[in-house]
Structures are given as C-alpha cells and as structure tokens.
Protein backbone atom coordinates (compact mmCIF):
# COMPACT_ATOMS: atom_id res chain seq x y z
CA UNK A 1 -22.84 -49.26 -12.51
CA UNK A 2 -25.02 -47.54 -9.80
CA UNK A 3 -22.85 -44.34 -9.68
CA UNK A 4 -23.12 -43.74 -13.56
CA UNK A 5 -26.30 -41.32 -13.04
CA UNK A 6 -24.14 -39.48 -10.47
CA UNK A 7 -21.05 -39.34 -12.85
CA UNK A 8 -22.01 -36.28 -14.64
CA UNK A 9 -23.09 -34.62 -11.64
CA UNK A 10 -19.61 -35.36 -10.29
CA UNK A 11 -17.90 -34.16 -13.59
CA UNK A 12 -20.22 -30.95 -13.49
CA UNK A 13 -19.14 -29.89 -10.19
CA UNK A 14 -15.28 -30.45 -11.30
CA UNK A 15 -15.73 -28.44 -14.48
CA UNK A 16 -17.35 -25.51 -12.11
CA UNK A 17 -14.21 -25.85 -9.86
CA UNK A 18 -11.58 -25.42 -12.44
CA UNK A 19 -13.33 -23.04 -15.00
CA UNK A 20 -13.89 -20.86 -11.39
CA UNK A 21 -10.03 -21.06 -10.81
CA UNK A 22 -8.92 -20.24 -14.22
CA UNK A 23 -11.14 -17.49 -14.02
CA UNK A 24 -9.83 -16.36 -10.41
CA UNK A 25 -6.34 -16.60 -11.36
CA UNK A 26 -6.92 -14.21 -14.15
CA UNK A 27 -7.65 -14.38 -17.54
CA UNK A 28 -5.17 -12.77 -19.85
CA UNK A 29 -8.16 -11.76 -22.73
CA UNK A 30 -8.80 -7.90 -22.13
CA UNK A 31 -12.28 -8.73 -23.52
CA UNK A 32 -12.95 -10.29 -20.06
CA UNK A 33 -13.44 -7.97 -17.95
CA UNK A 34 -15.52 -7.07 -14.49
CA UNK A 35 -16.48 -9.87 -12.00
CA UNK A 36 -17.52 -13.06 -13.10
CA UNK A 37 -18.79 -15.94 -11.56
CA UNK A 38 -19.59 -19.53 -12.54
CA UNK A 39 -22.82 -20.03 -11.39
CA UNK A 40 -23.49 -23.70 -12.55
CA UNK A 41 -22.78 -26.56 -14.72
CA UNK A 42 -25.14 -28.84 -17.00
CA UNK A 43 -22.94 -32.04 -18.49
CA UNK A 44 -24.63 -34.06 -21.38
CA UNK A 45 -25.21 -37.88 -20.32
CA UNK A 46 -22.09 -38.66 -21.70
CA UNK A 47 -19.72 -36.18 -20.73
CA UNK A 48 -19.50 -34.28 -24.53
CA UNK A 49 -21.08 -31.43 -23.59
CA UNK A 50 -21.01 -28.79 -20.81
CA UNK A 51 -22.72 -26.05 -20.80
CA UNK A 52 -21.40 -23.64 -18.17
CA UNK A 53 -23.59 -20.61 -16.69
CA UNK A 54 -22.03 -17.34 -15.33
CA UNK A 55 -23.08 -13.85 -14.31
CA UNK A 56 -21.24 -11.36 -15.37
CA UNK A 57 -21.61 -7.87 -13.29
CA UNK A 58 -21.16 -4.75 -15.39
CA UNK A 59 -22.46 -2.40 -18.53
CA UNK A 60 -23.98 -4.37 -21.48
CA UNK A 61 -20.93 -3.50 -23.22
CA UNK A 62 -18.61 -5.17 -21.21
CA UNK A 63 -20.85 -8.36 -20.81
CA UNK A 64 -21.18 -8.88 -24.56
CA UNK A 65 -17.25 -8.06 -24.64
CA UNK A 66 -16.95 -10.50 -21.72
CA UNK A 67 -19.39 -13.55 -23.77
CA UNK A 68 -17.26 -12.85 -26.92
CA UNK A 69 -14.22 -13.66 -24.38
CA UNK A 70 -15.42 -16.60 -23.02
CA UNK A 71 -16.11 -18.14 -26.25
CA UNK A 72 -12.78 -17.53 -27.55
CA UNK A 73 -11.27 -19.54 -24.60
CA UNK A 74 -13.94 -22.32 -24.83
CA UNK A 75 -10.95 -24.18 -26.67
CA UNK A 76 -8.01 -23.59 -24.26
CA UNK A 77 -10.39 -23.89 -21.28
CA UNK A 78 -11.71 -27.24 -22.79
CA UNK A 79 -8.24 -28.89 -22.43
CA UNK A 80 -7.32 -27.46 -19.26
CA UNK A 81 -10.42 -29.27 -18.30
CA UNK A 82 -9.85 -32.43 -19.93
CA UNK A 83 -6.28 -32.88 -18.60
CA UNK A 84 -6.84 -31.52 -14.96
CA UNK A 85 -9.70 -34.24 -15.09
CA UNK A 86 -7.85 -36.88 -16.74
CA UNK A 87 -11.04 -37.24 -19.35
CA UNK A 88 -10.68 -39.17 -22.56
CA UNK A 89 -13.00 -36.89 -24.48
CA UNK A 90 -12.68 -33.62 -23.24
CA UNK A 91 -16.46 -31.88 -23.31
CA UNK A 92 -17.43 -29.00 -25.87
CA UNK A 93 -17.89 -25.85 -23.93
CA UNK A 94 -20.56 -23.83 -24.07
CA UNK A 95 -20.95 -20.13 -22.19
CA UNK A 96 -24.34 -19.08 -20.87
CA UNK A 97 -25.51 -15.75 -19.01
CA UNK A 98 -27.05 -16.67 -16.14
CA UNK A 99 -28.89 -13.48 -15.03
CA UNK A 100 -30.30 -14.76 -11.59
CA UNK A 101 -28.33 -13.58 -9.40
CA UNK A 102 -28.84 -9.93 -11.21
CA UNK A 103 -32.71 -10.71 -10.89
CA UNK A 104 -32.06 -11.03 -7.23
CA UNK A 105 -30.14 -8.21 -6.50
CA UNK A 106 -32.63 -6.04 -8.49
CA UNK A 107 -35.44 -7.73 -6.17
CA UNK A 108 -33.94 -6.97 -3.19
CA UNK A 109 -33.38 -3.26 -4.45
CA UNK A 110 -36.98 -2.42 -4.93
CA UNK A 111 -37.78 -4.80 -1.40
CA UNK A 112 -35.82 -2.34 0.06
CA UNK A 113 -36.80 0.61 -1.51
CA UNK A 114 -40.79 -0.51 -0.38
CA UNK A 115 -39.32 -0.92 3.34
CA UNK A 116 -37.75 2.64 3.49
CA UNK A 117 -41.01 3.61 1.76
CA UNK A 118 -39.49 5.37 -1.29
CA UNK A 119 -40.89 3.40 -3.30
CA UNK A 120 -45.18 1.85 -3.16
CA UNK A 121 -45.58 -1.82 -3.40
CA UNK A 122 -47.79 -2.66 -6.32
CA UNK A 123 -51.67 -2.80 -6.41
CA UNK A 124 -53.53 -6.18 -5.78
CA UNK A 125 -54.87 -4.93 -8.94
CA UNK A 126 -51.70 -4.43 -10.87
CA UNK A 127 -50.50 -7.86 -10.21
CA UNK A 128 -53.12 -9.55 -12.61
C-alpha cells in the first residue's frame, strides 16, 4: 500500500498522454480548432475526477469555440481513457484554460522589447 499516494500521480500522467494523442491525431469537432496543448493533469484521490489543463493559442473566439469543444468530448474522451487504462470507474473530465504558458510568452515579449529598448522597464516607483 506504499504506492497508493503515487497512484494518482501515475494515472494523471496517463490521462495527459492519451488526451495529448487524441488531440494530436485530430479531433473531428470543427469547434476545436488552433493548437492545443495539455498542459497538466490533477486526479481526485480516488481516481473520479480529472481535471485536465490546456492552452489553447488563438482569438478569444476560437478558444471559447475550442472550451465548448472540449466539453462536448469530455464523454467520448472519458472512455477512451477508461479503456486504454483498463480503469473500473472511468474519471469525470473536466477542461481548464491554463493561460501560463500565454503569460510567458507575453513576458518574454515585453523582456525583449526592454532589451532592444523599444520599450522602458517600469519605475521602482511604479512597481508598488
């Protein structure tokens, strides 16, 4: 019984794999569209839950469009899942926008834009 604190972390990184592929391989919804990317994974303590973060790169409209998506193949991807994974219960799904990696990008933007000196880092003063 040592493992069974690991087990969802195990079962998390599986669910990432396979959600990624299905996702790869192409989804056949035209509301998904753009790139997306499965950026993590939280599973419930016993394995009923799974909340699954992506980033979705494009206009607002096509990220709502591509949530909407998502959530109507919660239910197919939640039996892919439980069969590829040989799971009695098979989790409940839940998308969530993970915008970090947008942060990030927008971060390194404006880093860049101080370094070519387009743009004037902020004021000790404006940082209070």
């Amino acid at each position: 019984m040592a493992n069974d604190g690991r087990r969802p972390d195990r079962v998390a990184e599986a669910i990432r794999e396979e959600v990624a592929m299905f996702l790869a391989e192409g989804v056949k919804d035209p509301r998904v569209t753009g790139l997306v990317t499965v950026t993590g994974v939280d599973v419930s303590r016993d394995l009923r839950h799974a909340r699954i973060f992506v980033s979705i790169m494009g206009t607002d409209e096509e990220k709502a469009a591509t949530q909407e998506g998502l959530r109507s193949l919660a239910g197919h991807l939640r039996s892919r899942v439980a069969r590829s994974l040989r799971l009695r219960v098979a989790p409940e799904l839940e998308f969530h926008l993970d915008t970090s990696i947008a942060r990030a990008a927008r971060i390194e933007s404006l880093l860049a834009q101080i370094k070519d000196g387009t743009l004037a880092p902020p004021d000790a003063s404006d940082l209070d």
